[in-house]
PDB file of N, CA and C in Angstrom:
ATOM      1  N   UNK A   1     118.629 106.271  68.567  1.00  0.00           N
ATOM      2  CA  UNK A   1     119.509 106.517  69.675  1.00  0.00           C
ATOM      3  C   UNK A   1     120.115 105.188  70.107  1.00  0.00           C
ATOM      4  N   UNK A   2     121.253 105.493  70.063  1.00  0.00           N
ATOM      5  CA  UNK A   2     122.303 103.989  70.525  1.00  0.00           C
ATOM      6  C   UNK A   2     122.592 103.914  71.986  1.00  0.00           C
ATOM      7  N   UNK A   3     122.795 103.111  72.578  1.00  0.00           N
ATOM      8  CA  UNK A   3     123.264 102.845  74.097  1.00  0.00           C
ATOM      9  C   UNK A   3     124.304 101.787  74.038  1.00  0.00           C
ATOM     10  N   UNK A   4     125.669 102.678  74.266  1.00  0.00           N
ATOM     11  CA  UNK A   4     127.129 101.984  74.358  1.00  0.00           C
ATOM     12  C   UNK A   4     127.107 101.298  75.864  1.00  0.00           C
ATOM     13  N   UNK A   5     127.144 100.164  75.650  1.00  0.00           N
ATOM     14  CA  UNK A   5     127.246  99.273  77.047  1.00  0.00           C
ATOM     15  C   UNK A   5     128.736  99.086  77.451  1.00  0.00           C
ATOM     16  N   UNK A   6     129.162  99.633  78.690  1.00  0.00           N
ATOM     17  CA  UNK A   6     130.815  99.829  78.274  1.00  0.00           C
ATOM     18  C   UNK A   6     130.802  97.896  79.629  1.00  0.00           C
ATOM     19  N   UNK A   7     130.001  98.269  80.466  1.00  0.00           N
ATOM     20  CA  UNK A   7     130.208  97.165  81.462  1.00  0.00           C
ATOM     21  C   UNK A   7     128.731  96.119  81.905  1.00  0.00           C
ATOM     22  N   UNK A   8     129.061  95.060  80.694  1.00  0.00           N
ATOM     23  CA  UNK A   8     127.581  93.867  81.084  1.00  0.00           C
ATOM     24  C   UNK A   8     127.313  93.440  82.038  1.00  0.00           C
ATOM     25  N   UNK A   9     127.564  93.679  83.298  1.00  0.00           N
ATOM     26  CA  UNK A   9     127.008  93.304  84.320  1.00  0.00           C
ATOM     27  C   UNK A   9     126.638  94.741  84.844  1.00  0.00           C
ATOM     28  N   UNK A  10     126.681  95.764  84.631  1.00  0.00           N
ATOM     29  CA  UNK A  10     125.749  96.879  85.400  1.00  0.00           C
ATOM     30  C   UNK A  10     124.121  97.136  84.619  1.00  0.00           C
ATOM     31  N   UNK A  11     124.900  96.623  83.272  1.00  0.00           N
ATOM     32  CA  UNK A  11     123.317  96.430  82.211  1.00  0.00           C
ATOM     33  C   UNK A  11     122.612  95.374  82.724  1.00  0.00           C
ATOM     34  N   UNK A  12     122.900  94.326  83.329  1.00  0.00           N
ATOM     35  CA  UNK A  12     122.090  93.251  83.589  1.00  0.00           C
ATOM     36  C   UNK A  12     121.458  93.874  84.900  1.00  0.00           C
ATOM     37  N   UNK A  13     122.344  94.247  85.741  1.00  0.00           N
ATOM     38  CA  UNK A  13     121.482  94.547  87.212  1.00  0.00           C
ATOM     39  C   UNK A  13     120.538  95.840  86.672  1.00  0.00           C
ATOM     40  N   UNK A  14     120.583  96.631  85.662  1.00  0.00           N
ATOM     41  CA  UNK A  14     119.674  97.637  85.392  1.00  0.00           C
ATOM     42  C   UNK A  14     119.029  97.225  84.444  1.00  0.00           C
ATOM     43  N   UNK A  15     118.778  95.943  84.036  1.00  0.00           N
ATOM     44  CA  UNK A  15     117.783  95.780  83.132  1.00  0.00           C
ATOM     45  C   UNK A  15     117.021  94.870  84.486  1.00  0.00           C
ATOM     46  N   UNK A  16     117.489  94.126  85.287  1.00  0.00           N
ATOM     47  CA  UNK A  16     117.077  92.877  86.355  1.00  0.00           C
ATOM     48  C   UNK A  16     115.971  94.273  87.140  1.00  0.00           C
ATOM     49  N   UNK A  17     116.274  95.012  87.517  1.00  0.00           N
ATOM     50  CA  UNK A  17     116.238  96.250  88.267  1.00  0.00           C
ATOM     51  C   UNK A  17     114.457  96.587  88.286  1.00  0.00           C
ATOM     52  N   UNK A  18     115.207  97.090  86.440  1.00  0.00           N
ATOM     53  CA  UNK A  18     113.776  97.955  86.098  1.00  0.00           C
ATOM     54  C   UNK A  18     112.408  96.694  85.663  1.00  0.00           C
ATOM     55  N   UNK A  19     113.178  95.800  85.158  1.00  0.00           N
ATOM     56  CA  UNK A  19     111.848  94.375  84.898  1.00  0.00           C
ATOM     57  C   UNK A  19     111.122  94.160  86.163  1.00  0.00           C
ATOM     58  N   UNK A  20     112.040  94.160  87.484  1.00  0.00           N
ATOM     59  CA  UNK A  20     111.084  93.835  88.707  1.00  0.00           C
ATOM     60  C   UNK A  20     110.023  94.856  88.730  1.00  0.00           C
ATOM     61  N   UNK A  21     110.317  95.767  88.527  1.00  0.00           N
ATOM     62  CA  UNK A  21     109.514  97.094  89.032  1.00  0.00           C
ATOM     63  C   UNK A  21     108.461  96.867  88.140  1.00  0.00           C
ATOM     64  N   UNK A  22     108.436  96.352  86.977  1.00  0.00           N
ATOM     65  CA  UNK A  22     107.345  97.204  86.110  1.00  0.00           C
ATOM     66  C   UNK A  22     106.985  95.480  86.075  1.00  0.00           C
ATOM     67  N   UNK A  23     107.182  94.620  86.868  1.00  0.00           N
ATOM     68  CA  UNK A  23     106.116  93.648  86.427  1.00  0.00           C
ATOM     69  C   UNK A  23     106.097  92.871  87.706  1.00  0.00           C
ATOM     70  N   UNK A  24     106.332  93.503  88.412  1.00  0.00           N
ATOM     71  CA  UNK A  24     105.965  92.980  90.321  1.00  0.00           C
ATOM     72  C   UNK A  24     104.546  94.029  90.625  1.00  0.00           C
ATOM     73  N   UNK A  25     103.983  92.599  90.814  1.00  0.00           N
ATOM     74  CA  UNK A  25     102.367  93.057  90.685  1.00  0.00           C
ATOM     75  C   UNK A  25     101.863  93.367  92.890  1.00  0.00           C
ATOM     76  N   UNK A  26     101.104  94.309  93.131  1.00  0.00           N
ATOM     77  CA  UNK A  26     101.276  94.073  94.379  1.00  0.00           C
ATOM     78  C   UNK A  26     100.097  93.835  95.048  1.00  0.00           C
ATOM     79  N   UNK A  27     100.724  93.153  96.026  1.00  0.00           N
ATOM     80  CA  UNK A  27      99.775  92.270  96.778  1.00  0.00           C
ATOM     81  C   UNK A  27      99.250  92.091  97.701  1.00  0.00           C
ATOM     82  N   UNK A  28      97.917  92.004  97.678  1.00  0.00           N
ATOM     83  CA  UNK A  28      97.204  92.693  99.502  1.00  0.00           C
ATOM     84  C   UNK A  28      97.335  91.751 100.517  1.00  0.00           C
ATOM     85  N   UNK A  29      97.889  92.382 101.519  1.00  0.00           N
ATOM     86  CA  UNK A  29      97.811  90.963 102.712  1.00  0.00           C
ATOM     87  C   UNK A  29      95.817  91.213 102.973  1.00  0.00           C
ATOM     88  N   UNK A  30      95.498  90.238 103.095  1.00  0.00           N
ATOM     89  CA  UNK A  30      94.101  89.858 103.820  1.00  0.00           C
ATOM     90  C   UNK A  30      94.048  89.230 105.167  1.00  0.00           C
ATOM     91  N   UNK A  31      94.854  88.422 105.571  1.00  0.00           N
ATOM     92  CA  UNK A  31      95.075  87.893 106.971  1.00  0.00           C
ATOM     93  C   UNK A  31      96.014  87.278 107.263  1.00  0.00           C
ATOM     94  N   UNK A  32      95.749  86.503 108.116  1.00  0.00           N
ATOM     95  CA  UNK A  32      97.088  85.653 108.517  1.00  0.00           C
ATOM     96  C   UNK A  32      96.910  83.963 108.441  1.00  0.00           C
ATOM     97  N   UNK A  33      97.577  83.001 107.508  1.00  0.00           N
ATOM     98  CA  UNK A  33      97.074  81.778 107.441  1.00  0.00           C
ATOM     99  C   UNK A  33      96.866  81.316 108.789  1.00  0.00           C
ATOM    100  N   UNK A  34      95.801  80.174 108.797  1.00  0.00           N
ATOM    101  CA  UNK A  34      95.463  79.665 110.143  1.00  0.00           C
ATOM    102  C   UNK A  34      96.205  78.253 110.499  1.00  0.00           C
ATOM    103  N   UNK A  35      96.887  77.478 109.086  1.00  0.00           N
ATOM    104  CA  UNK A  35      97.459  76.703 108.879  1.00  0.00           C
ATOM    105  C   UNK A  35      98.985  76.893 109.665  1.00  0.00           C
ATOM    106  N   UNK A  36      99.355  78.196 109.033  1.00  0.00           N
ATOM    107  CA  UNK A  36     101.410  78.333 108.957  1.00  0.00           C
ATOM    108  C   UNK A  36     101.475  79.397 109.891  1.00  0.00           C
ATOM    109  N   UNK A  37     100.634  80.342 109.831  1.00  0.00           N
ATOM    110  CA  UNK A  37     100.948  82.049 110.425  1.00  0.00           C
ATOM    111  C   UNK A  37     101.461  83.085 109.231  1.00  0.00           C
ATOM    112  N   UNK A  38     101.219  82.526 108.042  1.00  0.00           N
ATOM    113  CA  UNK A  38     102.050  83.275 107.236  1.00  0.00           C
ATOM    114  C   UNK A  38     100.867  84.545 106.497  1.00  0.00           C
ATOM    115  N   UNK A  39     101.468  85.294 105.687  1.00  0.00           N
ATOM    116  CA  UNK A  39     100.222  86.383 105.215  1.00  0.00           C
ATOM    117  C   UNK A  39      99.398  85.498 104.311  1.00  0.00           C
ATOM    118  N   UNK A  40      98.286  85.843 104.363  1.00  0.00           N
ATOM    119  CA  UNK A  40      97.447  85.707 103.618  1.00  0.00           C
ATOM    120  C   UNK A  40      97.207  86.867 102.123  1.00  0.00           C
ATOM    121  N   UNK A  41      97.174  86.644 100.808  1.00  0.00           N
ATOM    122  CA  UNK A  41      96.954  87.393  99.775  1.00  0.00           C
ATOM    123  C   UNK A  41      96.109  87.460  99.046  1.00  0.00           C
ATOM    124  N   UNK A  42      95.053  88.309  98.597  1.00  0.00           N
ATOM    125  CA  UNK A  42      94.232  88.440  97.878  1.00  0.00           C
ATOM    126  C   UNK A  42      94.666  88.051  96.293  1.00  0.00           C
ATOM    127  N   UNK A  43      94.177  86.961  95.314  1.00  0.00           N
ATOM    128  CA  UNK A  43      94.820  86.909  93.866  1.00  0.00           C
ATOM    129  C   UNK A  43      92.815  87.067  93.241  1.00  0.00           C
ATOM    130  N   UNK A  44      93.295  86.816  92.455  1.00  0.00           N
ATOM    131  CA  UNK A  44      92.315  87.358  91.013  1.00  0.00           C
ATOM    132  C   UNK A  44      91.249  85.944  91.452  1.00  0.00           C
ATOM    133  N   UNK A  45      91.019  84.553  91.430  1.00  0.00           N
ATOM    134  CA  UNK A  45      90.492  83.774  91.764  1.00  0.00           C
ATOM    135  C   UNK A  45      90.586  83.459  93.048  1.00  0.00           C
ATOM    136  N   UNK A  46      91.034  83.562  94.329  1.00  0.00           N
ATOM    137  CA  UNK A  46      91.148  83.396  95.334  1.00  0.00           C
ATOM    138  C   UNK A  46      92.005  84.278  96.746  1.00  0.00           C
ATOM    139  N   UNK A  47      92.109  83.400  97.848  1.00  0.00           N
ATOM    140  CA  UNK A  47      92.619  83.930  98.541  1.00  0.00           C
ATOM    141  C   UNK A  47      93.646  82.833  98.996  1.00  0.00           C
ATOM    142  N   UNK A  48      95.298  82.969  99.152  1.00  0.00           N
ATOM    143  CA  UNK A  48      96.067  82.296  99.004  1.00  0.00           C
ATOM    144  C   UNK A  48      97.170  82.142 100.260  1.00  0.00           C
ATOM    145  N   UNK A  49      97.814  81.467 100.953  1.00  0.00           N
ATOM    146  CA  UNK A  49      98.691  81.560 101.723  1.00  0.00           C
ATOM    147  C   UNK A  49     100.395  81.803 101.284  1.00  0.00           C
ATOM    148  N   UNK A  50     101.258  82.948 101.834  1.00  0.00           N
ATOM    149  CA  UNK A  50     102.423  83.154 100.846  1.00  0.00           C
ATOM    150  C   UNK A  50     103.172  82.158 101.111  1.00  0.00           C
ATOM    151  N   UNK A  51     102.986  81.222 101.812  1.00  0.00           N
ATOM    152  CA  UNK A  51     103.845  79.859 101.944  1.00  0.00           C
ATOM    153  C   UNK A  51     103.191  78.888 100.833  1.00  0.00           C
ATOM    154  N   UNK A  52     104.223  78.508 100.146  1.00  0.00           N
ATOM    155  CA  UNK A  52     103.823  77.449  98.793  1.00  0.00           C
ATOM    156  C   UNK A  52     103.657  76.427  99.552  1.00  0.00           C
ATOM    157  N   UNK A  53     104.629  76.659 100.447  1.00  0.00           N
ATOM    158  CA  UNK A  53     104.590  74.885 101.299  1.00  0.00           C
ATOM    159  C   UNK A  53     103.083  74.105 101.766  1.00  0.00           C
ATOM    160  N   UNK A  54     102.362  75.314 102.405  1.00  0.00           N
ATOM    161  CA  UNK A  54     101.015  75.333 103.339  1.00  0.00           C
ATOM    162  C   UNK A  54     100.050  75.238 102.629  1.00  0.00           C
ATOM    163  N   UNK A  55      99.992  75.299 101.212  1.00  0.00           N
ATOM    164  CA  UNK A  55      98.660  75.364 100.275  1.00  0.00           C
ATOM    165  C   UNK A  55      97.539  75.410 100.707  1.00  0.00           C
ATOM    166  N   UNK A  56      97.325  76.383 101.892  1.00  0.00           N
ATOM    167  CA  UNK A  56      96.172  77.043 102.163  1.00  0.00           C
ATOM    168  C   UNK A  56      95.717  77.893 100.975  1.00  0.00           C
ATOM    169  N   UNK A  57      94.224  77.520 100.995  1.00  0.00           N
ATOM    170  CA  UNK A  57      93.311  78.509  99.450  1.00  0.00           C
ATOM    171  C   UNK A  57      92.535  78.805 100.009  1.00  0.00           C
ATOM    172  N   UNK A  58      91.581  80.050  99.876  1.00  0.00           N
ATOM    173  CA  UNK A  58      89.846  80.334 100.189  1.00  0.00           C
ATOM    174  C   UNK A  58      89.418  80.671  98.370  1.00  0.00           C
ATOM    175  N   UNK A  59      88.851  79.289  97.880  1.00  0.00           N
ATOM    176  CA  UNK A  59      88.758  80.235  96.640  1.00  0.00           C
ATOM    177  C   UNK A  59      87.386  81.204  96.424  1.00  0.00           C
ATOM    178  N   UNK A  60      87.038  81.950  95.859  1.00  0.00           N
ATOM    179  CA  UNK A  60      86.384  83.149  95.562  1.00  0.00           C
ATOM    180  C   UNK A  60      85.258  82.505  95.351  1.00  0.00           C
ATOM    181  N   UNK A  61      85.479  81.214  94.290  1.00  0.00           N
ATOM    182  CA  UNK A  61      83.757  81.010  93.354  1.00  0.00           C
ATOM    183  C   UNK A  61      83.455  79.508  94.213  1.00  0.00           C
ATOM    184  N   UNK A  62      83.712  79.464  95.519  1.00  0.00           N
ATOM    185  CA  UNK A  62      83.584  78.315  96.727  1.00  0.00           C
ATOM    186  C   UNK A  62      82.109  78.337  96.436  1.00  0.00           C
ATOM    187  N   UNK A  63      81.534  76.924  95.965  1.00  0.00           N
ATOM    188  CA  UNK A  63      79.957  76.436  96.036  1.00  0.00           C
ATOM    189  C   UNK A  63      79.195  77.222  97.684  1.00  0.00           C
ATOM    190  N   UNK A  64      79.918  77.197  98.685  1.00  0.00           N
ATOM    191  CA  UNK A  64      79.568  77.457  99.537  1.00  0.00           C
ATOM    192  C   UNK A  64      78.559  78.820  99.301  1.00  0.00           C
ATOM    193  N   UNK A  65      79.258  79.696  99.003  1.00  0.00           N
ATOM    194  CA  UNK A  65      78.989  81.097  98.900  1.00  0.00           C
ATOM    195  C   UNK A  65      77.986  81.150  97.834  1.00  0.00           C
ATOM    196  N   UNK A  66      78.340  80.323  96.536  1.00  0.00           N
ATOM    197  CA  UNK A  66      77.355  80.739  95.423  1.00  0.00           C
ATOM    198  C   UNK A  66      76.268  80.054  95.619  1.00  0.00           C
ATOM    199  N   UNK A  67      75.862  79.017  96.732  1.00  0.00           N
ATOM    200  CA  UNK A  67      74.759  78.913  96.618  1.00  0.00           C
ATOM    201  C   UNK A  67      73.632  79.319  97.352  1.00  0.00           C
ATOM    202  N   UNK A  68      74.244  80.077  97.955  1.00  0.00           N
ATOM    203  CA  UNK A  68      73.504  81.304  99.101  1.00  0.00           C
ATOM    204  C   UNK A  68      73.687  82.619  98.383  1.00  0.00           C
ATOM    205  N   UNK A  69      74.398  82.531  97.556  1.00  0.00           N
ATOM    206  CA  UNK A  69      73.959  84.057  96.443  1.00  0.00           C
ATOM    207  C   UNK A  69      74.557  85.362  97.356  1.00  0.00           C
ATOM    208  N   UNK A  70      75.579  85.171  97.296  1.00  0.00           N
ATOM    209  CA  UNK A  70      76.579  86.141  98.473  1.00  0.00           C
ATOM    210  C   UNK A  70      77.651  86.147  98.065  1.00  0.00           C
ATOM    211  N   UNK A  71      78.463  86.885  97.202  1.00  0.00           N
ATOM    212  CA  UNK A  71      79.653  87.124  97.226  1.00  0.00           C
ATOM    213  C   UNK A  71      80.791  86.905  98.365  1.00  0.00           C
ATOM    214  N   UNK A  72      81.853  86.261  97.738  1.00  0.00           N
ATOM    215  CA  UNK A  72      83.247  86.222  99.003  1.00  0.00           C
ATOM    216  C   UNK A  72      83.785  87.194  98.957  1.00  0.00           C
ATOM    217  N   UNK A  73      83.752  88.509  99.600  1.00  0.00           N
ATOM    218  CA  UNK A  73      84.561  89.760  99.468  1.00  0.00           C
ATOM    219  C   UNK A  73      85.668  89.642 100.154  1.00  0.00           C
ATOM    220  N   UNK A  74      86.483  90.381  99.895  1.00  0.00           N
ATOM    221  CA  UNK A  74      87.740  90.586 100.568  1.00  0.00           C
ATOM    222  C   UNK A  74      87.284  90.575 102.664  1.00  0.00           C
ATOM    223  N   UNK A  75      86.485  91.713 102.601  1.00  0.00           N
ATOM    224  CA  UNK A  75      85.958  91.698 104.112  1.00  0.00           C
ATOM    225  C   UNK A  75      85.532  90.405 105.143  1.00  0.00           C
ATOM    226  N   UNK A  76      84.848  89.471 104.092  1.00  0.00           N
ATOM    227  CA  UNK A  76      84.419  88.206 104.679  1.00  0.00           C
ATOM    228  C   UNK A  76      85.352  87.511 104.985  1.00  0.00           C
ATOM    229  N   UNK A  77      86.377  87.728 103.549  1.00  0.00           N
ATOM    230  CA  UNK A  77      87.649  86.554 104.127  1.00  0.00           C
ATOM    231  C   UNK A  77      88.847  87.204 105.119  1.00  0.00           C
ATOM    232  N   UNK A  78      89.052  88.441 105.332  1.00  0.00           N
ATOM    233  CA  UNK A  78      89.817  88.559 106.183  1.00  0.00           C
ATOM    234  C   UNK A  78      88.717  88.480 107.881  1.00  0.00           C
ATOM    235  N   UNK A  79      87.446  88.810 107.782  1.00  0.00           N
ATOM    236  CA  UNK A  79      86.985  88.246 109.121  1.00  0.00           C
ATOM    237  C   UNK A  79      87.406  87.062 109.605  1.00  0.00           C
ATOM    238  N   UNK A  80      87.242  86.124 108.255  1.00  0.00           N
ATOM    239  CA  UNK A  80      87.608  84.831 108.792  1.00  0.00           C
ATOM    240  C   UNK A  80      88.723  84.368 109.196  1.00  0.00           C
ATOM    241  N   UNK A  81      89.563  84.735 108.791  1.00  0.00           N
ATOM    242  CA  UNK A  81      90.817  84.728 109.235  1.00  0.00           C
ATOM    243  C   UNK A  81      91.485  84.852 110.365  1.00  0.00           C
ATOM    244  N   UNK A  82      90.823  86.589 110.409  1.00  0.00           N
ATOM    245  CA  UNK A  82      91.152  87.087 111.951  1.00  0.00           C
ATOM    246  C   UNK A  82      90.443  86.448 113.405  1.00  0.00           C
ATOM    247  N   UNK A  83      89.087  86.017 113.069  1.00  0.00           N
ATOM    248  CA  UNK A  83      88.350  84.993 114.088  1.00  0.00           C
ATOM    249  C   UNK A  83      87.931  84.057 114.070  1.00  0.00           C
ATOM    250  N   UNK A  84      88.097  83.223 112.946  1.00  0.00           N
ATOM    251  CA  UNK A  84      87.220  81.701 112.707  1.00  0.00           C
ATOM    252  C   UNK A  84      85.848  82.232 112.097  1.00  0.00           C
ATOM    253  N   UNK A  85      85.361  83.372 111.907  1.00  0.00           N
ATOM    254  CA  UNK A  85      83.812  83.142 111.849  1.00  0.00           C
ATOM    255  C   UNK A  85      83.811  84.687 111.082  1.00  0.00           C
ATOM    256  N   UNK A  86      82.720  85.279 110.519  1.00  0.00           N
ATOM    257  CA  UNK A  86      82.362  86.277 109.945  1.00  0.00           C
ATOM    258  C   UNK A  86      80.589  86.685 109.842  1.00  0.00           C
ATOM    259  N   UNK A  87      80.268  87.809 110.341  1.00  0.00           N
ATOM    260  CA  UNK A  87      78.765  88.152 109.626  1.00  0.00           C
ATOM    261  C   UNK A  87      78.547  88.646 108.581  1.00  0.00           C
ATOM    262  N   UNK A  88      77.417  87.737 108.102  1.00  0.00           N
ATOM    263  CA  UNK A  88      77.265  87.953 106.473  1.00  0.00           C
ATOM    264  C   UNK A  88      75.521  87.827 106.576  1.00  0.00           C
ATOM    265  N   UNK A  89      75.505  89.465 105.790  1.00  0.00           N
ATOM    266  CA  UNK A  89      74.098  89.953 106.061  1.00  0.00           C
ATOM    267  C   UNK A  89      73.185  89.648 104.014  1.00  0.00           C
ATOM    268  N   UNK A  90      72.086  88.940 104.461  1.00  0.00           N
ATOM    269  CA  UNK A  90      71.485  88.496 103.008  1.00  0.00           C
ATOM    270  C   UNK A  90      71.802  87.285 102.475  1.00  0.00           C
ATOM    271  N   UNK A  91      72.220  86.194 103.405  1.00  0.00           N
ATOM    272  CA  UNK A  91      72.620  84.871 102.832  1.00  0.00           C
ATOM    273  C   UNK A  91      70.829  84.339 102.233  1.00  0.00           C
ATOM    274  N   UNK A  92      70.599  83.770 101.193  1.00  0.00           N
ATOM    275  CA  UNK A  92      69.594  83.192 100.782  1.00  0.00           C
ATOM    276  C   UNK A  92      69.761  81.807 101.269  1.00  0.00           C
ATOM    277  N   UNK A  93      68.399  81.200 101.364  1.00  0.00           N
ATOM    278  CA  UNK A  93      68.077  80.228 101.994  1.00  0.00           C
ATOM    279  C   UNK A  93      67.513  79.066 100.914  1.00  0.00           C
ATOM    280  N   UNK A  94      68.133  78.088 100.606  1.00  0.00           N
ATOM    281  CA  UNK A  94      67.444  77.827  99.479  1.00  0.00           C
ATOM    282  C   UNK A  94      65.907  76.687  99.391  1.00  0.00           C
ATOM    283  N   UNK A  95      66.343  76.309 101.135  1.00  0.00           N
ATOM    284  CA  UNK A  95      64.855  75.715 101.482  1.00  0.00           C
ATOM    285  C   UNK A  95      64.083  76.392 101.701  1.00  0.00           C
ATOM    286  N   UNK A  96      64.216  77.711 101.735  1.00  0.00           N
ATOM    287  CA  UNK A  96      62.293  78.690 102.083  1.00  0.00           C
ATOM    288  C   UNK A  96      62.788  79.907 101.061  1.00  0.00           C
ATOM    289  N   UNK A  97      63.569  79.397 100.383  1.00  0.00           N
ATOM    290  CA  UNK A  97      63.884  80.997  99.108  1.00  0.00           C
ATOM    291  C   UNK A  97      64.392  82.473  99.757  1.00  0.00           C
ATOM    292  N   UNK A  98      63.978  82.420 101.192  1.00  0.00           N
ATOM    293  CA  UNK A  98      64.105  83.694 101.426  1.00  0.00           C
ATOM    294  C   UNK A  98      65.689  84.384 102.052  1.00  0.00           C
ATOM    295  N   UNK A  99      65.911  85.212 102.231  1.00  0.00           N
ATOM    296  CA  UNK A  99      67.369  85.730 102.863  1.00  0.00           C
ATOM    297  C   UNK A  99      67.143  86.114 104.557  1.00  0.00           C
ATOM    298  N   UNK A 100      68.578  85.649 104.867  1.00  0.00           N
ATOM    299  CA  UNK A 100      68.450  85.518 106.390  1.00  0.00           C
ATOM    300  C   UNK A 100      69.985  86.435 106.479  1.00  0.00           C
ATOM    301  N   UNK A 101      70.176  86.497 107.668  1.00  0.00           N
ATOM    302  CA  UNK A 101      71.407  87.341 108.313  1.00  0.00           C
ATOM    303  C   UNK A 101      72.313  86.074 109.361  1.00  0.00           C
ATOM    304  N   UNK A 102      73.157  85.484 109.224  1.00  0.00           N
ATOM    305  CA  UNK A 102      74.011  85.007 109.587  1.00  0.00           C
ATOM    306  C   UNK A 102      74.985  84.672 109.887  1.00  0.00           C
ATOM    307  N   UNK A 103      76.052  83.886 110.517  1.00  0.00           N
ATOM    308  CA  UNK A 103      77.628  83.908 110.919  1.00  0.00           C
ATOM    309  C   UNK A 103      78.118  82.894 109.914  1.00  0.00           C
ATOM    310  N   UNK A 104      79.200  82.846 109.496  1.00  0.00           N
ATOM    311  CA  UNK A 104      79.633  81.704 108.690  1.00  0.00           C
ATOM    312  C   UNK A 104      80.868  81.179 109.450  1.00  0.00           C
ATOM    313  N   UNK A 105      81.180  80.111 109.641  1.00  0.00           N
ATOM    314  CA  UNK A 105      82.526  79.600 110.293  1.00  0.00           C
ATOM    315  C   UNK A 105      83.483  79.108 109.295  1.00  0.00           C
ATOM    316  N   UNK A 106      84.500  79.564 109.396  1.00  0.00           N
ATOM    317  CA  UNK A 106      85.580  78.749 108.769  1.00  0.00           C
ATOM    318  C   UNK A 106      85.942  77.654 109.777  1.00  0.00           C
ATOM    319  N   UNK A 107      85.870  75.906 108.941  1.00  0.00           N
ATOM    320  CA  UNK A 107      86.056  74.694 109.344  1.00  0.00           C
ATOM    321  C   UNK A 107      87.176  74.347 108.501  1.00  0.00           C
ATOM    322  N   UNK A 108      88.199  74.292 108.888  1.00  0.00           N
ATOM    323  CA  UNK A 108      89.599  74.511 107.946  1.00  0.00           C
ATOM    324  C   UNK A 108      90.151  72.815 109.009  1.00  0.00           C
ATOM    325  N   UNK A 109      89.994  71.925 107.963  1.00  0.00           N
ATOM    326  CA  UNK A 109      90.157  70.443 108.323  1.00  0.00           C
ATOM    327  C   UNK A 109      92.271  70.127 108.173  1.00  0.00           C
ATOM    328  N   UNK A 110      92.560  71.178 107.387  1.00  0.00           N
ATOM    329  CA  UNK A 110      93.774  71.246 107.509  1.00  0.00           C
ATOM    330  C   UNK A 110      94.450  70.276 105.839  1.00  0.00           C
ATOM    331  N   UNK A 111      93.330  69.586 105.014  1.00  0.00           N
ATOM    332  CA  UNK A 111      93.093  68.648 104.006  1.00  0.00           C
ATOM    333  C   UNK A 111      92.923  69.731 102.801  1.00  0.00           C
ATOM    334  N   UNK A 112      93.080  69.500 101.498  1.00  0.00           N
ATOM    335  CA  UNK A 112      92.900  70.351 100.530  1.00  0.00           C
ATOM    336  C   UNK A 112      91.909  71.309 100.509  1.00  0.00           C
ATOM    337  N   UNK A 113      90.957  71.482 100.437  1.00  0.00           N
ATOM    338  CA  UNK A 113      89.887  72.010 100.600  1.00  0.00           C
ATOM    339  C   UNK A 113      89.236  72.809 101.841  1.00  0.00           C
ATOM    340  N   UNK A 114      89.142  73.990 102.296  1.00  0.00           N
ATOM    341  CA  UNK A 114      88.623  74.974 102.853  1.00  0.00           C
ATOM    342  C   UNK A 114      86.847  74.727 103.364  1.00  0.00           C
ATOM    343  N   UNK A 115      86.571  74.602 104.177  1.00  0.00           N
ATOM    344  CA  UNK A 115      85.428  74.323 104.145  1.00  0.00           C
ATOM    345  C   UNK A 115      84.465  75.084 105.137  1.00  0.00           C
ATOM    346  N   UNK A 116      83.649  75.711 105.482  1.00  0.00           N
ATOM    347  CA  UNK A 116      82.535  76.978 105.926  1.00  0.00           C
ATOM    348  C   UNK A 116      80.993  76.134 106.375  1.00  0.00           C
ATOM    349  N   UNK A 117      80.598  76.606 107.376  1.00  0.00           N
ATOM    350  CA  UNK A 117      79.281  76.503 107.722  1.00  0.00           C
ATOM    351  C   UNK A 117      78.149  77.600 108.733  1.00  0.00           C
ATOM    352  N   UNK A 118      77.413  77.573 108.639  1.00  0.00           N
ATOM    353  CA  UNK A 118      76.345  78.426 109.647  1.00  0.00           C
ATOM    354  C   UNK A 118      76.312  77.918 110.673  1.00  0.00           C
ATOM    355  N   UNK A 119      76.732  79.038 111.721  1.00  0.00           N
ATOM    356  CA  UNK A 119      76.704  79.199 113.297  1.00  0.00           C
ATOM    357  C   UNK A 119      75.012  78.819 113.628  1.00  0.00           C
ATOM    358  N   UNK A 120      75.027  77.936 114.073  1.00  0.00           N
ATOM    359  CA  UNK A 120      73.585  77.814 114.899  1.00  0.00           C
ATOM    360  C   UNK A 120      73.462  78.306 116.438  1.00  0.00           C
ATOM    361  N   UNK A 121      72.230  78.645 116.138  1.00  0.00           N
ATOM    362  CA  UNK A 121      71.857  79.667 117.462  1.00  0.00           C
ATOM    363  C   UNK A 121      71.353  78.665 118.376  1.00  0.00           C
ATOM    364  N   UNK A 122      71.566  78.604 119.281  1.00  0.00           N
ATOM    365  CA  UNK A 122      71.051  77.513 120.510  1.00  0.00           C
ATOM    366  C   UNK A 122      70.339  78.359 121.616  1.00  0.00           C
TER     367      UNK A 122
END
């Protein structure tokens, strides 16, 4: 089957058209950067700010998290987002081995790197 192209620029906007569609991947807002105000997006290794400018990251495999043996879920990082802080139930402890229930803070220095700690109880 042949396709007579009578006018190249309606083929381009219907080829431009249908390429967006079938390879515009979509993308979850998770929060709101704390840096810019801009959305925040869930990607395959991290969590990203849609401003290139702001290079805000939360990445996924953050030492933070893996060494308390706790996954960064989507839920944790939009808590953080929305309040500075998140509860995260089963953090392991690696000075007494055992698992505790705790707050984590996002400490966002505004510098490359994303950085998290435990709320102490006073």
């Amino acid at each position: 089957m042949f396709l007579i192209i009578r006018n190249i620029k309606n083929f381009q906007l219907f080829y431009c058209n249908i390429k967006q569609k079938l390879f515009q991947a979509e993308r979850v807002v998770i929060g709101t950067c704390p840096r810019c105000g801009e959305n925040v997006y869930e990607g395959k290794k991290n969590y990203y700010c849609g401003n290139r400018a702001c290079q805000f990251v939360m990445w996924k495999n953050d030492r933070f998290f893996e060494e308390r043996k706790e996954a960064f879920t989507p839920k944790i990082a939009a808590a953080l987002l929305k309040n500075g802080k998140g509860k995260v139930k089963g953090l392991y402890s690696v000075k007494t081995g055992k698992t505790y229930d705790g707050t984590v803070l996002l400490a966002d220095t505004g510098r490359t790197y994303v950085n998290y700690r435990i709320e102490r109880k006073s």
